[in-house]
Protein backbone atom coordinates (compact mmCIF):
# COMPACT_ATOMS: atom_id res chain seq x y z
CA UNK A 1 0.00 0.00 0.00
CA UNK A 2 2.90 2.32 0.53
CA UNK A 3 3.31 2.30 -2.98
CA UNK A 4 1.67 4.99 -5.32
CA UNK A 5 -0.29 3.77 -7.67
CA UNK A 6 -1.21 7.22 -9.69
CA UNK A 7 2.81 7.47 -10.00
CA UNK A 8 4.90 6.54 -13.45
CA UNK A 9 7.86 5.62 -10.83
CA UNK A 10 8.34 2.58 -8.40
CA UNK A 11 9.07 4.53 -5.54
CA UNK A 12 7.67 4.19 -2.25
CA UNK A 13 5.35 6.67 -0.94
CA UNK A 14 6.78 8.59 1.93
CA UNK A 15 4.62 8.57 5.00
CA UNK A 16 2.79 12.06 5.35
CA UNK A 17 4.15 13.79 8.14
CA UNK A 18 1.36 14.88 10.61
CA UNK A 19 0.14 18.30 10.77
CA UNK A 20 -1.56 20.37 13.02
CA UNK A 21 -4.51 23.45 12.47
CA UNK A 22 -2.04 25.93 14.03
CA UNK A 23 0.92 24.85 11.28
CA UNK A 24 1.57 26.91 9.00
CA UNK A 25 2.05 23.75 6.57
CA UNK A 26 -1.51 22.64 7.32
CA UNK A 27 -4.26 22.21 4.40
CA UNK A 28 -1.25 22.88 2.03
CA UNK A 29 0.89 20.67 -0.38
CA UNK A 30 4.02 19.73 0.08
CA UNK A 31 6.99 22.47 -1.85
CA UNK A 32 7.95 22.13 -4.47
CA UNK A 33 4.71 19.58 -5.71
CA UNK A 34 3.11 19.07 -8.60
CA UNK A 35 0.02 20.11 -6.90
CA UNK A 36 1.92 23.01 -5.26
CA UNK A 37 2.60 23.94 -8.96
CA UNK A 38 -1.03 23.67 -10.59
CA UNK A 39 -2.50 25.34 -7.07
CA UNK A 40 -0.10 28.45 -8.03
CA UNK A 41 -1.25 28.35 -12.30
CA UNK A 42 -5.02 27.96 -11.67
CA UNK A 43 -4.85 31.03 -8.95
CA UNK A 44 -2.61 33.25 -11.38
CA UNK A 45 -5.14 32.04 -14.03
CA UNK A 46 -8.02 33.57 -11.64
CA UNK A 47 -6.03 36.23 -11.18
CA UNK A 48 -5.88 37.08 -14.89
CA UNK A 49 -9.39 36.49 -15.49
CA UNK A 50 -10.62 39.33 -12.81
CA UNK A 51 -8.12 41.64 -14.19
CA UNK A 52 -9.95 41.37 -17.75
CA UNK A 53 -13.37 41.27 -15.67
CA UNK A 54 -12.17 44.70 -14.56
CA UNK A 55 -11.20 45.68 -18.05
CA UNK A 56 -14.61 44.66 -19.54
CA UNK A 57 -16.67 46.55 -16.73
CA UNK A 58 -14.07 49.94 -17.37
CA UNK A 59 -14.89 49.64 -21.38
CA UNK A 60 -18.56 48.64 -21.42
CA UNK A 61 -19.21 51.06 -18.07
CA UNK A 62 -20.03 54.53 -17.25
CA UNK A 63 -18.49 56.64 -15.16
CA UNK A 64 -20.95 57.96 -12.52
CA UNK A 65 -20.96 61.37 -10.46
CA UNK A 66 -18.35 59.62 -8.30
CA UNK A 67 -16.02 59.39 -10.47
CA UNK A 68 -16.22 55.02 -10.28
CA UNK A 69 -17.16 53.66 -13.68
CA UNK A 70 -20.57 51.35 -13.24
CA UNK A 71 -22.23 48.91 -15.22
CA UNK A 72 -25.81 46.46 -14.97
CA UNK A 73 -25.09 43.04 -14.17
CA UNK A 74 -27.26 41.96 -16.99
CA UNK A 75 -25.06 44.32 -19.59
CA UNK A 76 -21.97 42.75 -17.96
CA UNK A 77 -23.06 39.60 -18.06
CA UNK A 78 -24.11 39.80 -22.27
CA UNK A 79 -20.53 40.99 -22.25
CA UNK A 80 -18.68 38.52 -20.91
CA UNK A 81 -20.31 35.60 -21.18
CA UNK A 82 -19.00 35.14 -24.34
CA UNK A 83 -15.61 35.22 -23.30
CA UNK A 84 -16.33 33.13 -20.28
CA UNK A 85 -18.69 31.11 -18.83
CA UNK A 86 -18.07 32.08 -14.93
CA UNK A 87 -18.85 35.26 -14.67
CA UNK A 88 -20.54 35.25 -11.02
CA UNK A 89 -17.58 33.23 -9.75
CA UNK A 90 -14.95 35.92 -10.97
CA UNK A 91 -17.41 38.76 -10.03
CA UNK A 92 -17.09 37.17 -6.31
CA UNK A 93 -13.68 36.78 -6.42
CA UNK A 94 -13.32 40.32 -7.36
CA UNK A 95 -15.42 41.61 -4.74
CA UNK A 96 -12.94 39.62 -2.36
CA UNK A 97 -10.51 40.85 -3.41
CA UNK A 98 -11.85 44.80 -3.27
CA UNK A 99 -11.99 45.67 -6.53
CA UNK A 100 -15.69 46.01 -7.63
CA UNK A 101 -19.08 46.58 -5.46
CA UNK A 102 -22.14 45.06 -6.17
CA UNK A 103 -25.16 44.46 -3.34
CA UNK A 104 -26.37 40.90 -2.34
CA UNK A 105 -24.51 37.55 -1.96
CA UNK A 106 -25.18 36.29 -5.32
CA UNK A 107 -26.42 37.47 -8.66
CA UNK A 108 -28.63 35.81 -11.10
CA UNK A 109 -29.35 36.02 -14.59
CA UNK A 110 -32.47 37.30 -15.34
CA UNK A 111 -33.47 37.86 -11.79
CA UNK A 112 -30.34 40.25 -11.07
CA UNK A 113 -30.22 41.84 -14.26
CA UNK A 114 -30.36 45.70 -12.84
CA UNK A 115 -28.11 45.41 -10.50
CA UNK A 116 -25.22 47.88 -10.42
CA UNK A 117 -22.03 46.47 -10.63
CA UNK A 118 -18.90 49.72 -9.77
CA UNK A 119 -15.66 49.06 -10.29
CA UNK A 120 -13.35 50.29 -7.12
């Protein structure tokens, strides 16, 4: 059993060391991993996809009295979903993250379609 079957080599796996909730290692791959490595591509892929989130809202938007460009979620959404299908998810990560305002947990197509979207 010590032996890894979803690995093209014949070495033996290395018994996991033990970790605790207040490690700093805990919940996180080893360095220098595989999985280390795709964890670090998919969140600079993210990362890429709210910046052009941000550039979409700042073309298709309109600047407001405050001086913060706004658009409609259901403009934004016509937008981008052709570019990509998870526009909520980036939308969230983006709020997270500080750069755009929008009210409610969620948004909806359809439902949510007048809801203002600014970008911060």
């Amino acid at each position: 059993q010590r032996k890894n079957p979803f690995s093209n080599d014949d070495r033996l796996a290395s018994k996991p060391a033990h970790t605790h909730r207040g490690d700093p290692t805990y919940g996180r791959p080893p360095e220098g991993s595989q999985t280390e490595q795709r964890g670090k591509d998919a969140h600079s892929h993210v990362g890429k996809e709210v910046e052009e989130l941000c550039l979409i809202i700042r073309s298709t938007g309109e600047v407001g009295e405050d001086g913060h460009v706004s658009v409609t979620f259901g403009q934004l959404f016509e937008t981008y979903v052709t570019i990509s299908n998870k526009v909520v998810g980036i939308l969230l990560r983006a709020r997270k993250h500080g750069l755009v305002h929008f009210e409610g947990e969620m948004l909806w197509q359809g439902k949510d379609d007048d809801v203002i979207i600014t970008l911060l």
